[in-house]
Protein backbone atom coordinates (compact mmCIF):
# COMPACT_ATOMS: atom_id res chain seq x y z
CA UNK A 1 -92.24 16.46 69.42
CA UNK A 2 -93.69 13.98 71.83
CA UNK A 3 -91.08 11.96 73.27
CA UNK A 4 -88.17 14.68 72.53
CA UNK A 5 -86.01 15.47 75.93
CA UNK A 6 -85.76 18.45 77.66
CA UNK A 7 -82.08 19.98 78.07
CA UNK A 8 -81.30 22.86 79.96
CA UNK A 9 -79.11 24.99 78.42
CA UNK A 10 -75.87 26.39 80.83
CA UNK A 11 -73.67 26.01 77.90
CA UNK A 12 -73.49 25.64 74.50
CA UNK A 13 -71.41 23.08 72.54
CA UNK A 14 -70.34 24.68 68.81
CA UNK A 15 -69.48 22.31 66.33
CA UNK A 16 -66.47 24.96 64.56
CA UNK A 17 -65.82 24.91 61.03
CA UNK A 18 -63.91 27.38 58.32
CA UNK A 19 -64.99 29.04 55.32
CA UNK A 20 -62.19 30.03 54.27
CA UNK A 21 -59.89 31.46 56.32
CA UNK A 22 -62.87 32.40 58.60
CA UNK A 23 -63.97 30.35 61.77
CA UNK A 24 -68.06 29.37 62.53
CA UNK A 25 -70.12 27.43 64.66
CA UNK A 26 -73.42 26.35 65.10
CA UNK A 27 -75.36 24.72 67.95
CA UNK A 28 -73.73 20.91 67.77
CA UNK A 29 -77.68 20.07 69.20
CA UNK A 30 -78.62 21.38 65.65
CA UNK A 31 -75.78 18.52 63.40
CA UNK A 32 -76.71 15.77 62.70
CA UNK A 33 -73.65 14.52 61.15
CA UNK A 34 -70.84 15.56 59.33
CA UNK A 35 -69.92 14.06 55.75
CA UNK A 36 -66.84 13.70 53.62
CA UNK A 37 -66.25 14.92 49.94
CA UNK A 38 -69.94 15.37 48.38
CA UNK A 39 -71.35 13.94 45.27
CA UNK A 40 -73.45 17.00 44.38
CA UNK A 41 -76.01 17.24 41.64
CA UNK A 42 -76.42 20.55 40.37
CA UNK A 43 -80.73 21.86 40.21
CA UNK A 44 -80.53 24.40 37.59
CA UNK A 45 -82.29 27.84 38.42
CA UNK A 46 -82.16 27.12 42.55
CA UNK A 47 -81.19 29.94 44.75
CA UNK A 48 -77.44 30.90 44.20
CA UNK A 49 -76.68 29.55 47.35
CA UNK A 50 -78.34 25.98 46.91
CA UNK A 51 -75.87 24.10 45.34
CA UNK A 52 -77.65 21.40 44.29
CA UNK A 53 -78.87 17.72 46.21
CA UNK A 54 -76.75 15.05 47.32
CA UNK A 55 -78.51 11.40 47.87
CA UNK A 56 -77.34 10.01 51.61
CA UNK A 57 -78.34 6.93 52.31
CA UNK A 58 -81.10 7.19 49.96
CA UNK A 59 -82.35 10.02 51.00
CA UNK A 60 -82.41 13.37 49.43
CA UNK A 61 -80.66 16.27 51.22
CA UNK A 62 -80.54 19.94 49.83
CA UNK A 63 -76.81 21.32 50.07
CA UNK A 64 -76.15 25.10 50.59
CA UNK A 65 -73.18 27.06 50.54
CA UNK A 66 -73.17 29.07 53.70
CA UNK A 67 -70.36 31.36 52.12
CA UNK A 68 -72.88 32.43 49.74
CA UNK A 69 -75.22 33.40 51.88
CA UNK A 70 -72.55 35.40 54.44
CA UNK A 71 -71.43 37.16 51.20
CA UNK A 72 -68.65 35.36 50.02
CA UNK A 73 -68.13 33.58 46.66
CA UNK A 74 -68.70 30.65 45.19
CA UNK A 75 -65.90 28.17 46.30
CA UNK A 76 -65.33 25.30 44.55
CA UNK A 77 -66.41 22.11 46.22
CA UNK A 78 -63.72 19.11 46.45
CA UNK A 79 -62.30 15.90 48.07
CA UNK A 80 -61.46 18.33 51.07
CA UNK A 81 -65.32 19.86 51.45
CA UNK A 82 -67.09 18.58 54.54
CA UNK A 83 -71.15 18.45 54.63
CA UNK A 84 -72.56 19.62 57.67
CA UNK A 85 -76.25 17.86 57.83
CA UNK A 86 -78.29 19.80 59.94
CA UNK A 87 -81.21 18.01 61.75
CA UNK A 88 -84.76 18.75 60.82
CA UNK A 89 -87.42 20.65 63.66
CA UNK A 90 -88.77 17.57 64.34
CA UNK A 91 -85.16 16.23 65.51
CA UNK A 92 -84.25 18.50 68.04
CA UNK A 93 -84.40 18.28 71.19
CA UNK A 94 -86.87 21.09 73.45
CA UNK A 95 -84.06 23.18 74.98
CA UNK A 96 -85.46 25.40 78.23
CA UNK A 97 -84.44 29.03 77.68
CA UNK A 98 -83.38 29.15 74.10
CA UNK A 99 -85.65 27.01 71.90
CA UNK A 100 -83.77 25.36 68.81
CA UNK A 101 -84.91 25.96 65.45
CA UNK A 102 -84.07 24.92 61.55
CA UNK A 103 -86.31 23.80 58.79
CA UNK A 104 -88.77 21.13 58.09
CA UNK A 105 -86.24 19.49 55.12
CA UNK A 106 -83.01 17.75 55.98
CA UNK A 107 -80.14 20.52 54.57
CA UNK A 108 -76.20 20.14 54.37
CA UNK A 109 -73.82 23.04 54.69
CA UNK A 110 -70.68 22.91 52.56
CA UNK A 111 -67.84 23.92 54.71
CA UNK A 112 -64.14 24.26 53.72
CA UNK A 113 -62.83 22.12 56.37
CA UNK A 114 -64.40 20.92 59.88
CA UNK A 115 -62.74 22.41 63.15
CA UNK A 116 -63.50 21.17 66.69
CA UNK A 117 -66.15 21.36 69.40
CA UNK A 118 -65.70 24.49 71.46
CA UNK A 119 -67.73 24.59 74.42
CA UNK A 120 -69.16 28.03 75.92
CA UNK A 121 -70.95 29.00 78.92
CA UNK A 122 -73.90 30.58 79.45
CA UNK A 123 -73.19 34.04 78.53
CA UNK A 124 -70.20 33.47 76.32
CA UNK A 125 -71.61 34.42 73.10
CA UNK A 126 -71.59 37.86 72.90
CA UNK A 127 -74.70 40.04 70.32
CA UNK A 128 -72.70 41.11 66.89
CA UNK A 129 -71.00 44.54 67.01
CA UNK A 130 -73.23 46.99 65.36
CA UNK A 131 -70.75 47.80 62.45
CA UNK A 132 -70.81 43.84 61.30
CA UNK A 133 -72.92 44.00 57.52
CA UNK A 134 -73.84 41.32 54.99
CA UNK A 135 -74.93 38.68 57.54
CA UNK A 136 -78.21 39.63 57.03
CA UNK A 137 -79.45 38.54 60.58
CA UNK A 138 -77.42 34.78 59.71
CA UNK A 139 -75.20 35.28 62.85
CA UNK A 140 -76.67 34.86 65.88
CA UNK A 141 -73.40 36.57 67.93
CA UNK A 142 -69.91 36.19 68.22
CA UNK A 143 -67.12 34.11 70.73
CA UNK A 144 -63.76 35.72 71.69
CA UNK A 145 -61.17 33.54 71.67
CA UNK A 146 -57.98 33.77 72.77
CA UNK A 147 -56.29 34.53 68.95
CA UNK A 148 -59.74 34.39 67.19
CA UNK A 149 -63.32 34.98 66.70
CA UNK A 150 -65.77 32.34 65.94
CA UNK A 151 -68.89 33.61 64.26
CA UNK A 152 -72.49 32.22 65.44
CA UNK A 153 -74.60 30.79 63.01
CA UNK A 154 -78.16 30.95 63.46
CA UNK A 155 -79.38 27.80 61.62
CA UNK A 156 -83.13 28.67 60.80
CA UNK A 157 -82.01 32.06 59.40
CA UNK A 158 -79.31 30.21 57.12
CA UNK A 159 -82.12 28.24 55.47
CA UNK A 160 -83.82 31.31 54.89
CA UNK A 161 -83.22 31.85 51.23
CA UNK A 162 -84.80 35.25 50.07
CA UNK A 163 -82.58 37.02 47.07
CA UNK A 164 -80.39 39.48 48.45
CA UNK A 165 -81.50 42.81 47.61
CA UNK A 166 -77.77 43.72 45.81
CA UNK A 167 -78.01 40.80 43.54
């Protein structure tokens, strides 16, 4: 990572999207960028949750379906689906206090629509409650807002793809 700046981390920008009916974020230091209506090619026996590859400016990205792996169904992908390209390891930046991690392969996360950038200071994620199942360590905490809840995603452990022990 030589080369790679240093940010300090008093606050943390979420870039906010639904699944659903259901409002996430992840660390906007982890996007990339965000993509319009997906041409995805399906990879016959992937993990349930890969949902196949999509070819961005020639290169290959993998495309998962978050919702999947947080327990939902499969949704169907449309005009209206956003990609969410996460940046590799060796894109992020060295952040003091809470290091940023998410895989070694460029990924996209289908989401149902794209929200906004919330902003939250240091503190203002609070841990899961203890009675919140079927993340399966994907959510990293939670942020009350004033008539919602966004849920944290923890972007390394959403690229973690081992079977879920139910299926």
């Amino acid at each position: 990572m030589s080369g790679a700046a240093t940010v300090i981390a008093s606050e943390t920008r979420l870039c906010t999207f639904y699944l659903g009916d259901e409002r996430y974020g992840i660390d906007i230091l982890t996007v990339r960028e965000v993509q319009r209506g997906p041409v995805v090619t399906a990879v016959r026996g992937a993990h349930r949750a890969i949902r196949g590859l999509v070819n961005l400016r020639g290169r290959v990205v993998t495309v998962l379906d978050p919702a999947v792996q947080l327990g939902h169904d499969e949704r169907p992908l449309d005009a209206k689906t956003r990609l969410v390209i996460l940046k590799t390891n060796a894109e992020l930046p060295r952040v003091e206090g809470a290091p940023l991690e998410t895989g070694d392969d460029r990924v996209g996360l289908c989401v149902d629509r794209i929200s906004d950038v919330h902003t939250v200071e240091a503190g203002g994620i609070d841990p899961l409650p203890m009675h919140v199942s079927g993340s399966e360590g994907r959510l990293s905490g939670v942020v009350q807002l004033e008539d919602e809840v966004i849920r944290v995603m923890d972007p390394a452990a959403m690229l973690r793809l081992e079977e879920d022990e139910r299926a």
